[in-house]
Protein backbone atom coordinates (compact mmCIF):
# COMPACT_ATOMS: atom_id res chain seq x y z
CA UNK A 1 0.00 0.00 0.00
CA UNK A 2 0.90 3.72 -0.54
CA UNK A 3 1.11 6.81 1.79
CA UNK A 4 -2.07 6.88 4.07
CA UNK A 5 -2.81 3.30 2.84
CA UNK A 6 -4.14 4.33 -0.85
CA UNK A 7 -2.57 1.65 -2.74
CA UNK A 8 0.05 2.35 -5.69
CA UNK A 9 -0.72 4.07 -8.79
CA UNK A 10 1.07 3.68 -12.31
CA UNK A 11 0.59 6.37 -14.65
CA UNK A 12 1.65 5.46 -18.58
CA UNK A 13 2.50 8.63 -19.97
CA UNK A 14 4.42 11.64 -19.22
CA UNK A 15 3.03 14.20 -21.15
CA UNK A 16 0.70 17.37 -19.43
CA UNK A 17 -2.13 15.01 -18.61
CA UNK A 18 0.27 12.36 -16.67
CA UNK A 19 2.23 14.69 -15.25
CA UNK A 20 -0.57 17.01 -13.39
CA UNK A 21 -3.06 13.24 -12.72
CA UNK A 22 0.71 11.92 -11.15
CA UNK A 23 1.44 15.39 -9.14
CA UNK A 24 -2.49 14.98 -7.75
CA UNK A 25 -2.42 11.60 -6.94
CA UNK A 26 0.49 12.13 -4.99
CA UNK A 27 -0.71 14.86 -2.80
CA UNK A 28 -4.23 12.79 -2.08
CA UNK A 29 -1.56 10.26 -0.70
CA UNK A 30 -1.08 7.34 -3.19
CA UNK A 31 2.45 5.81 -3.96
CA UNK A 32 2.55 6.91 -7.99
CA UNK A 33 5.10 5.66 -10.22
CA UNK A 34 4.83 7.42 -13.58
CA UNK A 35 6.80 6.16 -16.81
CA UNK A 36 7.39 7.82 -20.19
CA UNK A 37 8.87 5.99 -23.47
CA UNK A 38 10.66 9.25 -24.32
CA UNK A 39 14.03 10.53 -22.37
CA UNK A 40 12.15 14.14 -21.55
CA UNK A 41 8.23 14.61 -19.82
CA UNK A 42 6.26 16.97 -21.97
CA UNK A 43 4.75 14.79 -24.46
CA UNK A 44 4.25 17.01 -27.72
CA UNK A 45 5.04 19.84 -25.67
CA UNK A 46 9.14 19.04 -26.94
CA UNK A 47 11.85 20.44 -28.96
CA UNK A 48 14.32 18.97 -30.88
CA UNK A 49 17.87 19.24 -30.96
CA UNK A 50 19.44 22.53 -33.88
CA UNK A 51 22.69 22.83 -35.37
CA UNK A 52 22.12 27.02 -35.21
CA UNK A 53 19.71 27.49 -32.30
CA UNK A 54 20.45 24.65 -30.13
CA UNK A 55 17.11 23.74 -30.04
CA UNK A 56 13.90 24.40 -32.02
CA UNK A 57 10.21 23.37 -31.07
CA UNK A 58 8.16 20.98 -32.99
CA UNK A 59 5.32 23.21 -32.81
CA UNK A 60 4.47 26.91 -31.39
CA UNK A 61 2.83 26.58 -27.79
CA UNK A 62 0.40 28.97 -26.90
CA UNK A 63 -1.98 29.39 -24.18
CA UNK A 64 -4.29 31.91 -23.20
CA UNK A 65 -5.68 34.02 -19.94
CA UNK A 66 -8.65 31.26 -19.61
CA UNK A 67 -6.37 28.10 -19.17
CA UNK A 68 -6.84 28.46 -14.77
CA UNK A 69 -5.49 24.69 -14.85
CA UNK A 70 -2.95 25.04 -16.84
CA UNK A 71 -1.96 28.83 -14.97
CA UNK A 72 -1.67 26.36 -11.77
CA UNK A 73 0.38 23.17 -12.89
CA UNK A 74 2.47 25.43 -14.59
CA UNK A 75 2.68 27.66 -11.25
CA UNK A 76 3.45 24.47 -9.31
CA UNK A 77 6.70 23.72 -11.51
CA UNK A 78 8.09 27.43 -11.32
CA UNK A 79 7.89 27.80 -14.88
CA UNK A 80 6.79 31.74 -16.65
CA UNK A 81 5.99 32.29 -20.11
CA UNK A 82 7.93 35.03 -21.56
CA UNK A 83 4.73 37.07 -23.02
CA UNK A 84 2.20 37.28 -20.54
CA UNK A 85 -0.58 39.82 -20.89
CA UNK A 86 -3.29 41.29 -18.79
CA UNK A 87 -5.58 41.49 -21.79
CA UNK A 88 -5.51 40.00 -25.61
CA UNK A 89 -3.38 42.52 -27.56
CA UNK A 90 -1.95 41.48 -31.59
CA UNK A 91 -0.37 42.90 -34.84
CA UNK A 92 -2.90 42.27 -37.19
CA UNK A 93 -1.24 42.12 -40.78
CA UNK A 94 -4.43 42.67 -43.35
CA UNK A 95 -2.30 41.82 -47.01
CA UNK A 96 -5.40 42.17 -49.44
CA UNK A 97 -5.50 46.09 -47.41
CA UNK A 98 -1.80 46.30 -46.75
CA UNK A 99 -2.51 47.85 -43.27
CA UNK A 100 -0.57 46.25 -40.08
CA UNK A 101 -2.87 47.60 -36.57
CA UNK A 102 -1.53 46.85 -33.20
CA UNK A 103 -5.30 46.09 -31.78
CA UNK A 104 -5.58 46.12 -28.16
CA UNK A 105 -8.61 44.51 -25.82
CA UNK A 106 -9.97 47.61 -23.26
CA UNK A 107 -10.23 47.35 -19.82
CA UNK A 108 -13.95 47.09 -19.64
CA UNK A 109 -15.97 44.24 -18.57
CA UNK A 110 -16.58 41.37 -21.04
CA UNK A 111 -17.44 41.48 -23.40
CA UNK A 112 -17.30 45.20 -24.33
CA UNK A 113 -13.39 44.72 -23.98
CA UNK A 114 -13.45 43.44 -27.52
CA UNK A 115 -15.00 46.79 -28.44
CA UNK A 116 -11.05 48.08 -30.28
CA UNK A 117 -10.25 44.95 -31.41
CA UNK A 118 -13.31 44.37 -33.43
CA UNK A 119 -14.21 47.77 -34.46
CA UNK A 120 -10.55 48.21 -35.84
CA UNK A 121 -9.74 44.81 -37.30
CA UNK A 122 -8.09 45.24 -40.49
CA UNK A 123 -10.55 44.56 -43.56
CA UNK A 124 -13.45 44.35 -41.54
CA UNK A 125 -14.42 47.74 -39.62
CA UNK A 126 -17.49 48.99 -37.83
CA UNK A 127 -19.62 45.45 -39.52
CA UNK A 128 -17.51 43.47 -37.34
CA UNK A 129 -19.44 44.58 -34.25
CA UNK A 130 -23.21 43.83 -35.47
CA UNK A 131 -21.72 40.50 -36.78
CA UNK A 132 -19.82 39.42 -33.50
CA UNK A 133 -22.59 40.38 -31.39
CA UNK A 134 -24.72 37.83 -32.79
CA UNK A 135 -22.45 34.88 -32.24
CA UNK A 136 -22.62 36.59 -28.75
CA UNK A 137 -25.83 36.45 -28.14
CA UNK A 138 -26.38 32.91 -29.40
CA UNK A 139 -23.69 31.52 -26.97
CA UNK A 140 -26.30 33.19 -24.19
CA UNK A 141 -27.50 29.84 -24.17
CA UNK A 142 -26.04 26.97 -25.51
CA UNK A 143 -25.02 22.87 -25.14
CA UNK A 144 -22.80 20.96 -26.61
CA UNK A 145 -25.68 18.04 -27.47
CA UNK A 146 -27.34 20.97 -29.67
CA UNK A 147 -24.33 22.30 -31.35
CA UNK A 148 -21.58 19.10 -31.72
CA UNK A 149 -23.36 17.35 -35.08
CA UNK A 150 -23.28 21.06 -36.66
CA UNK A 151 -19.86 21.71 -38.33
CA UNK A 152 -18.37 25.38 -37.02
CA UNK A 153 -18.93 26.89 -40.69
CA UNK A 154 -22.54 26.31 -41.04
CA UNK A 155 -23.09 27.35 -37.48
CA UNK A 156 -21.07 30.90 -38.24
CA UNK A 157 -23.14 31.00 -41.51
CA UNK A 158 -26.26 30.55 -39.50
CA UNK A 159 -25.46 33.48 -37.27
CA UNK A 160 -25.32 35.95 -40.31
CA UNK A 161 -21.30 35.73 -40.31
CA UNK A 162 -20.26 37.11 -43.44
CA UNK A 163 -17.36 34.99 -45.26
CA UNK A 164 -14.72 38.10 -44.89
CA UNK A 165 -15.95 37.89 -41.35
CA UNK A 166 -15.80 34.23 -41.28
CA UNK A 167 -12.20 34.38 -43.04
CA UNK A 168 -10.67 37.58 -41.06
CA UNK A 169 -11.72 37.21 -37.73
CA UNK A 170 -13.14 33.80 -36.65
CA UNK A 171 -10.80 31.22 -38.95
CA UNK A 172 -7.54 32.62 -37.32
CA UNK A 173 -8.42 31.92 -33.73
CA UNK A 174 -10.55 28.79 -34.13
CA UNK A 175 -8.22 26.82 -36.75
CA UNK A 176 -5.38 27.85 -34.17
CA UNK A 177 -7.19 26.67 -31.31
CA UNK A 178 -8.91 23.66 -32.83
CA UNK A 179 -6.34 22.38 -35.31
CA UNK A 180 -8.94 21.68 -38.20
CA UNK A 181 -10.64 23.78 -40.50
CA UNK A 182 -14.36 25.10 -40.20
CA UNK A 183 -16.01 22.86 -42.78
CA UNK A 184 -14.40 20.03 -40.34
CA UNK A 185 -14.97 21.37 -36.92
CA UNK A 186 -17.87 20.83 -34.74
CA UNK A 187 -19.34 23.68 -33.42
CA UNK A 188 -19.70 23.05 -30.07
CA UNK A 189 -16.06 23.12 -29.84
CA UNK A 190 -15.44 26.36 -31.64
CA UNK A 191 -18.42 28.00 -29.40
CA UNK A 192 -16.66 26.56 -26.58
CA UNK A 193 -13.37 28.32 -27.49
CA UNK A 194 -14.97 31.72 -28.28
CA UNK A 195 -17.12 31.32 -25.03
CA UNK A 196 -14.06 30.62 -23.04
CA UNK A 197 -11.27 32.32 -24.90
CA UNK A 198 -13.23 35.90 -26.41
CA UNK A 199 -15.85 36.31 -24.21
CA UNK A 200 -15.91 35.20 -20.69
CA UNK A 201 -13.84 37.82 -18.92
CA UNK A 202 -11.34 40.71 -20.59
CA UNK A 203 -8.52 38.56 -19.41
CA UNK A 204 -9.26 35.62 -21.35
CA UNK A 205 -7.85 35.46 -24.83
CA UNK A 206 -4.45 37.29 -23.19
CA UNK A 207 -1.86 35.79 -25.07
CA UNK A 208 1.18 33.64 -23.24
CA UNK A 209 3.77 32.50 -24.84
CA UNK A 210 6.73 30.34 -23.65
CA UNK A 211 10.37 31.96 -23.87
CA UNK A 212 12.64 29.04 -23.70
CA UNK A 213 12.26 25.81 -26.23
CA UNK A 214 9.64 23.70 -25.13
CA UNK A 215 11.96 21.05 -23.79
CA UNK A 216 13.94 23.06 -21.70
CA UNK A 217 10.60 24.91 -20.56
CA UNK A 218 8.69 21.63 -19.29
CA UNK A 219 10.90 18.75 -19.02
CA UNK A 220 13.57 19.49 -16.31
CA UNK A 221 10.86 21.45 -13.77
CA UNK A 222 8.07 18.53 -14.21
CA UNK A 223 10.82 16.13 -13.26
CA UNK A 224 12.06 17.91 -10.50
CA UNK A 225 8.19 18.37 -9.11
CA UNK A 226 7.12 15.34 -9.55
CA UNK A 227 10.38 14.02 -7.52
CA UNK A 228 10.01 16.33 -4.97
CA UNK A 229 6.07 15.11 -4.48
CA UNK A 230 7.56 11.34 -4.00
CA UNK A 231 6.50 9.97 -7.51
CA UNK A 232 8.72 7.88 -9.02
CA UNK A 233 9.82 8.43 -12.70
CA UNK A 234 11.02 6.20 -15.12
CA UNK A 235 12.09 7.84 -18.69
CA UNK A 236 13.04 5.51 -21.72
CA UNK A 237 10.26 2.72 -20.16
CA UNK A 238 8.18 2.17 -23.16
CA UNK A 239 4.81 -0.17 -22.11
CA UNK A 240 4.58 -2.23 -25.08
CA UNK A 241 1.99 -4.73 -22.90
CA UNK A 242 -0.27 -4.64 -19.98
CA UNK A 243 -1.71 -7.74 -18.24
CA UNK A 244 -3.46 -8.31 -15.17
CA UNK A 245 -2.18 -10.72 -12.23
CA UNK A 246 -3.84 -13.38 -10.12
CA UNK A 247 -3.47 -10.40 -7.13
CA UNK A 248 -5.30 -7.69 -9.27
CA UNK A 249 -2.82 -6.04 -9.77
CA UNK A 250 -1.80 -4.46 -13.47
CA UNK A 251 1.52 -4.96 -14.99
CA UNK A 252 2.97 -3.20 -18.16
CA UNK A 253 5.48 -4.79 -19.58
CA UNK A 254 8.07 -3.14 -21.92
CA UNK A 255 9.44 -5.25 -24.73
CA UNK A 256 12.51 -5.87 -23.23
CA UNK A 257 11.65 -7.76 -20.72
CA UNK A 258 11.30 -4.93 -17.63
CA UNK A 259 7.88 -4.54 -16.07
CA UNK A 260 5.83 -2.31 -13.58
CA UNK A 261 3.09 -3.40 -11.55
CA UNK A 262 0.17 -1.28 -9.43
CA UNK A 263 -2.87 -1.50 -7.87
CA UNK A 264 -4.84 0.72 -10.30
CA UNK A 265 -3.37 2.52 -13.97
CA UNK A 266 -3.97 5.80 -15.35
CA UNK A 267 -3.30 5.53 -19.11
CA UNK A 268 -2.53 9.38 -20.12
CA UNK A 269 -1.01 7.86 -23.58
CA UNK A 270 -2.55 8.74 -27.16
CA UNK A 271 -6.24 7.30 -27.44
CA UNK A 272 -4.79 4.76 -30.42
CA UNK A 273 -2.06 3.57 -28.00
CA UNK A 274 -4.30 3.30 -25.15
CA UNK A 275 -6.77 1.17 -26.91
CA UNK A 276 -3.68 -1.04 -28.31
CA UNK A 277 -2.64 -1.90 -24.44
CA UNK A 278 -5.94 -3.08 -23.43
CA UNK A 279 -7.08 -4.80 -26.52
CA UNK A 280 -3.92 -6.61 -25.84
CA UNK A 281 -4.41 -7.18 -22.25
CA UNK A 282 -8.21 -9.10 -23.40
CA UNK A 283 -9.94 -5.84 -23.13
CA UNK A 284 -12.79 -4.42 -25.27
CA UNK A 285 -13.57 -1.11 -23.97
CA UNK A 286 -16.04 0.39 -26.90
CA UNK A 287 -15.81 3.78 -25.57
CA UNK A 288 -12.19 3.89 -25.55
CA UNK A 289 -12.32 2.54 -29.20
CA UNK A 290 -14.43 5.26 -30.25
CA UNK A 291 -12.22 7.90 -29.25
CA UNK A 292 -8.94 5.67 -30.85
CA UNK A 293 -10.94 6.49 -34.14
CA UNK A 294 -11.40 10.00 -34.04
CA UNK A 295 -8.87 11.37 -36.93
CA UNK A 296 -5.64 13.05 -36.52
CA UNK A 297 -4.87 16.84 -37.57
CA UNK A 298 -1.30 17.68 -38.02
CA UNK A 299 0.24 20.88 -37.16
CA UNK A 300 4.11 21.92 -39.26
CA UNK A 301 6.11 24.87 -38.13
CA UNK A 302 8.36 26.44 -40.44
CA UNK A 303 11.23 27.78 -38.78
CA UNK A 304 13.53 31.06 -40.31
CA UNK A 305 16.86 32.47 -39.70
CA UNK A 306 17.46 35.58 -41.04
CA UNK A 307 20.28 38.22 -40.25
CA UNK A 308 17.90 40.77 -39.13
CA UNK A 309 14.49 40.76 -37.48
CA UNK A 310 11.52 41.24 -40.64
CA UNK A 311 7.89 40.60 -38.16
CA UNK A 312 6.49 43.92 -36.62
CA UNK A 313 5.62 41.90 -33.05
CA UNK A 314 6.91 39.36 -31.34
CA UNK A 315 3.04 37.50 -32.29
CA UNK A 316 1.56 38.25 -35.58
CA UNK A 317 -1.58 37.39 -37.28
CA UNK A 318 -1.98 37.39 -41.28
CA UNK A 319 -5.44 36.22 -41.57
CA UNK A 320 -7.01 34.63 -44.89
CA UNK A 321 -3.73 33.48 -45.36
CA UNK A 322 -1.80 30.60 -45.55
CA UNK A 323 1.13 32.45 -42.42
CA UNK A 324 -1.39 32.18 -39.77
CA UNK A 325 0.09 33.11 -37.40
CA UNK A 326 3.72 33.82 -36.83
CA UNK A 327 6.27 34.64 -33.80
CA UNK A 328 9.20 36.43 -33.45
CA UNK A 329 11.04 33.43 -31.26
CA UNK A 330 14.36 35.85 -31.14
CA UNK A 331 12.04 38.51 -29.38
CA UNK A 332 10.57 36.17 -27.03
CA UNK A 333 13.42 34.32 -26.00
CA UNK A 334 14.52 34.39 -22.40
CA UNK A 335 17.66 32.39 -23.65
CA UNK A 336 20.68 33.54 -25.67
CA UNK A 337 21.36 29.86 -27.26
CA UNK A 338 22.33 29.40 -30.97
CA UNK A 339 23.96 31.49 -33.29
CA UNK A 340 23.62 34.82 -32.12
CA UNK A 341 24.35 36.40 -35.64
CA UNK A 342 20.86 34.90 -36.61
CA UNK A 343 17.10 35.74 -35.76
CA UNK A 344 14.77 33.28 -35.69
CA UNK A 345 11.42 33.73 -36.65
CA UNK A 346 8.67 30.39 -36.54
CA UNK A 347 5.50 30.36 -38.88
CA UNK A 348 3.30 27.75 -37.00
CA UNK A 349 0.15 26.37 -39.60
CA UNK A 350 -2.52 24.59 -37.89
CA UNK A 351 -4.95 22.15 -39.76
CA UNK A 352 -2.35 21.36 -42.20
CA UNK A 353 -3.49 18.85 -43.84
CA UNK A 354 -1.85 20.56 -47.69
CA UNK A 355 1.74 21.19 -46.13
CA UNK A 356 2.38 18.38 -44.23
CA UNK A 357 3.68 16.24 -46.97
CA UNK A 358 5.08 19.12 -49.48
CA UNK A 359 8.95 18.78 -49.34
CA UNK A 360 10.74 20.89 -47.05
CA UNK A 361 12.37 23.31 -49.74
CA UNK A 362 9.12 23.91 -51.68
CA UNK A 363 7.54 24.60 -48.28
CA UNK A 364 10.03 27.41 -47.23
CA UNK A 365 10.41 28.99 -50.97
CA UNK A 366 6.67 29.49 -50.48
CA UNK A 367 6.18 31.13 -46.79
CA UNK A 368 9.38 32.80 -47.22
CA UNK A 369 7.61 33.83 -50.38
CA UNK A 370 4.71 35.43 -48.64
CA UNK A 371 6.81 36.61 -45.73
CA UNK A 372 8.68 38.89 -48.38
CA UNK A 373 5.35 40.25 -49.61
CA UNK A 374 3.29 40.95 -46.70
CA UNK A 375 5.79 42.44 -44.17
CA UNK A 376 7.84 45.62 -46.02
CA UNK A 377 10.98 44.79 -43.63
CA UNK A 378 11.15 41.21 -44.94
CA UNK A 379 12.07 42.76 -48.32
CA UNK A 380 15.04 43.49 -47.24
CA UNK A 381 16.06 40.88 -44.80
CA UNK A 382 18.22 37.70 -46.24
CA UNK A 383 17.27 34.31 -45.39
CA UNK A 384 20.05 32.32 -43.90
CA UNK A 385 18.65 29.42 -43.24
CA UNK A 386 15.60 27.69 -42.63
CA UNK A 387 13.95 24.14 -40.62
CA UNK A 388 10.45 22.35 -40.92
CA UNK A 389 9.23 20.23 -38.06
CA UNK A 390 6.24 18.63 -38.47
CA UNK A 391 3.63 16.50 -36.37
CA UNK A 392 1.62 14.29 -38.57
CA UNK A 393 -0.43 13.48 -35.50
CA UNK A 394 -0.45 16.54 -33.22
CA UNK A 395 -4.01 16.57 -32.35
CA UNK A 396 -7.40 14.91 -32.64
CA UNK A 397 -9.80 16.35 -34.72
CA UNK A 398 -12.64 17.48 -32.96
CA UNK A 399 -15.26 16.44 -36.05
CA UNK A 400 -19.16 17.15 -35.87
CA UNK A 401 -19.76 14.71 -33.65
CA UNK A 402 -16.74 13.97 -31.88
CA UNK A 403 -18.04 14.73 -28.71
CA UNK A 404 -20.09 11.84 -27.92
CA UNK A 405 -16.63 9.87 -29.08
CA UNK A 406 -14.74 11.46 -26.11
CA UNK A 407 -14.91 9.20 -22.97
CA UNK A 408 -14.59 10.02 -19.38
CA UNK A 409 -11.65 9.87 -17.09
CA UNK A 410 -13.25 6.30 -16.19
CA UNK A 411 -12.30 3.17 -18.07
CA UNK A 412 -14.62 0.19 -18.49
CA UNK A 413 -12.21 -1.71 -16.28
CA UNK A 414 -12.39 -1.56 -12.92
CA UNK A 415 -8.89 0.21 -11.73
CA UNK A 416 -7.94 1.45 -15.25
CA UNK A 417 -8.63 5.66 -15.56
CA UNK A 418 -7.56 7.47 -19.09
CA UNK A 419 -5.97 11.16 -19.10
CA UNK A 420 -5.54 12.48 -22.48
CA UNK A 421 -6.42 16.08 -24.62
CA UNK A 422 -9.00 13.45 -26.40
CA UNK A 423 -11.20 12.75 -23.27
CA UNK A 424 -14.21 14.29 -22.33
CA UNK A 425 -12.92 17.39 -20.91
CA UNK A 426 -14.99 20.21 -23.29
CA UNK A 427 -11.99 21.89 -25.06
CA UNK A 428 -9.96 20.77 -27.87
CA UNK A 429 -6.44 19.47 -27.66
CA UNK A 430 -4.45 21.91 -26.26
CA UNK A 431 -2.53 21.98 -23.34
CA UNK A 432 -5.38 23.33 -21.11
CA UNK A 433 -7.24 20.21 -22.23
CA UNK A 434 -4.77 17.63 -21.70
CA UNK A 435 -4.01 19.33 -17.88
CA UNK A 436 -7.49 19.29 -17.13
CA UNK A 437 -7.95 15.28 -18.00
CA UNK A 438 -5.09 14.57 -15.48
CA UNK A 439 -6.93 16.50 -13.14
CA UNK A 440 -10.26 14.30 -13.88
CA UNK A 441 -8.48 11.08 -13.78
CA UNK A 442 -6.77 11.67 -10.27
CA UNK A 443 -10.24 12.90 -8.89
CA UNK A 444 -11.56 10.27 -10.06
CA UNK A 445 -9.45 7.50 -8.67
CA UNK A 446 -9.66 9.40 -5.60
């Protein structure tokens, strides 16, 4: 048995979710052993190693104001973004227009602070406000049984949302924040981003934005905190097996022959991989199979070194365009690795389903392309160099429908919780999400 006699606890996975449902566990008194096939916690939330900048991120994090659970894990592990705001603030690039506006949310109360930023959006102007205050006043009242079968685009359609609205102003936060497109997405997720995220409170969409590569951001203060709580971690253990013993107890099993055994498993792994462990183990859990068939969405950043800095802001948004959004990584970094001779800029492109197989120097040529054409200083910057990272399977895709695919924090078998961005936690797959499913899992074990 564990601390205060609660039995031991394995948690497979050491991404956000198993790291905050291991941290909780821990301080309601169980023994928790967490293990992670990688050598670094953080999941997706990683970097790889650079030749030039030491180390480059597979894909821009950002989180906002509303992400409370997130705002407290990372609090627990000492960590600080480098861009914190009180309230939403952007450089909006408009190229059909040519005009670049610093917009700015006001401190009033929700959700008149989006009063600037809609009213001056680039491209859109005063129509922006009649147009956003419907969406408004239809998320008054809403569920996610009414609105999940209805894909996002139809559902902005429905609310009078013109498609320069539609293009301008909602794509660019809801592809970022849902990874799919709007003919894909359902739109009880994208309601519950701009519910959350736009409209709640004035602090809400405040943009944070981590200073350091991901890696050296997460790993080393999630390993040190989960230490110093008493769990045990094990990196490089990959569970390529789980059975369950004549004692009840359930043992993973890694292919070389190690093994782990506890009185009760939270699997915080990918859905797919989930499902594969305890199909293998004998178990059919239909629920869990569901969710291992929602489809993937795969994020590529596109990483620039130039000899001077070309982006107006450290965050900038080019909407109806294939940039997105971009960030200004030399601005924001609280770190003075890599060449210092070079700036480093990242273009991150949700939903990207048409770049994630185009080869890496056809990629570049084009967003270096763009880069030259919407931002004047980019005209005369040189490109030294250039990376792509991609992740084919960054996120689920939260489909029309996908919500009744999402399972609890509760497993059909007795002792086995799941902790994931793909569970039933109301947001998409971000890091908010996947935090919040640890949470569940370890409340749920209690």
């Amino acid at each position: 048995m564990g601390r205060g006699g609660r039995g031991t606890v394995l948690v497979i996975g050491g991404g956000l979710a198993g790291v905050s449902c291991a941290l909780k566990l821990s301080d309601a008194g169980h023994q928790v052993q967490l293990i992670e096939r990688s050598g670094q916690l953080g999941g997706l939330c990683r970097s790889v190693p650079d030749p030039l900048m030491g180390r480059v991120d597979t894909g821009q994090h950002v989180y906002l104001g509303c992400c409370s659970s997130l705002e407290a894990l990372l609090g627990r592990l000492n960590v600080r973004p480098a861009l914190r705001q009180r309230r939403l603030g952007l450089q909006v690039v408009d190229r059909a227009t040519a005009v670049s506006r610093g917009l700015g949310a006001a401190p009033l109360p929700a959700p008149l602070h989006l009063l600037p930023v809609l009213g001056m959006w680039p491209g859109l102007g005063v129509s922006a406000l009649p147009a956003a205050s419907r969406v408004a006043g239809a998320l008054r009242s809403w569920s996610v049984e009414e609105l999940d079968s209805v894909p996002a685009l139809g559902w902005l359609q429905s609310l009078g949302q013109s498609p320069k609205m539609i293009a301008r102003l909602w794509d660019p936060f809801l592809v970022a924040a849902c990874n799919v497109s709007l003919e894909k997405c359902s739109a009880a997720t994208a309601a519950q981003v701009i519910a959350e995220g736009l409209l709640r409170s004035s602090q809400g969409a405040a943009l944070r934005v981590p200073g350091t590569d991901l890696t050296s951001w997460l790993s080393g203060p999630a390993e040190r905190a989960l230490r110093m709580a008493g769990v045990a971690v094990r990196l490089r253990f990959r569970a390529a097996a789980l059975r369950f013993d004549d004692e009840g107890k359930v043992v993973a099993s890694e292919a070389g022959g190690g093994s782990v055994a506890a009185d009760r498993l939270v699997l915080a792994t990918s859905a797919r991989h989930a499902h594969r462990l305890l199909e293998g183990a004998g178990v059919n859990d239909p629920a869990l199979k569901r969710a291992a068939d929602l489809p993937d969405s795969p994020i590529v950043n596109v990483h620039l070194f130039t000899d001077r800095p070309f982006l107006p802001a450290p965050v900038v948004v080019v909407p109806d365009s294939p940039l997105q959004w971009l960030f200004d990584r030399s601005a924001l970094s609280s770190e003075g690795g890599g060449d210092p001779g070079l700036f480093h800029s990242a273009i991150s492109l949700s939903a990207a389903e048409a770049w994630v197989a185009v080869a890496e120097d056809a990629l570049v040529e084009r967003m270096w392309s763009l880069c030259r054409t919407t931002f004047p200083a980019a005209a005369r910057t040189h490109l030294r160099s250039s990376r792509v990272t991609r992740e084919a399977h960054a996120t689920f895709a939260p489909v029309p429908g996908s919500a009744a695919s999402r399972p609890g924090p509760v497993s059909s078998v007795q002792g086995v919780f799941l902790a994931g961005s793909w569970t039933k936690t109301g947001w998409p797959a971000t890091m908010e999400g996947a935090v919040r499913s640890g949470n569940a899992a370890a409340a749920a074990l209690g």
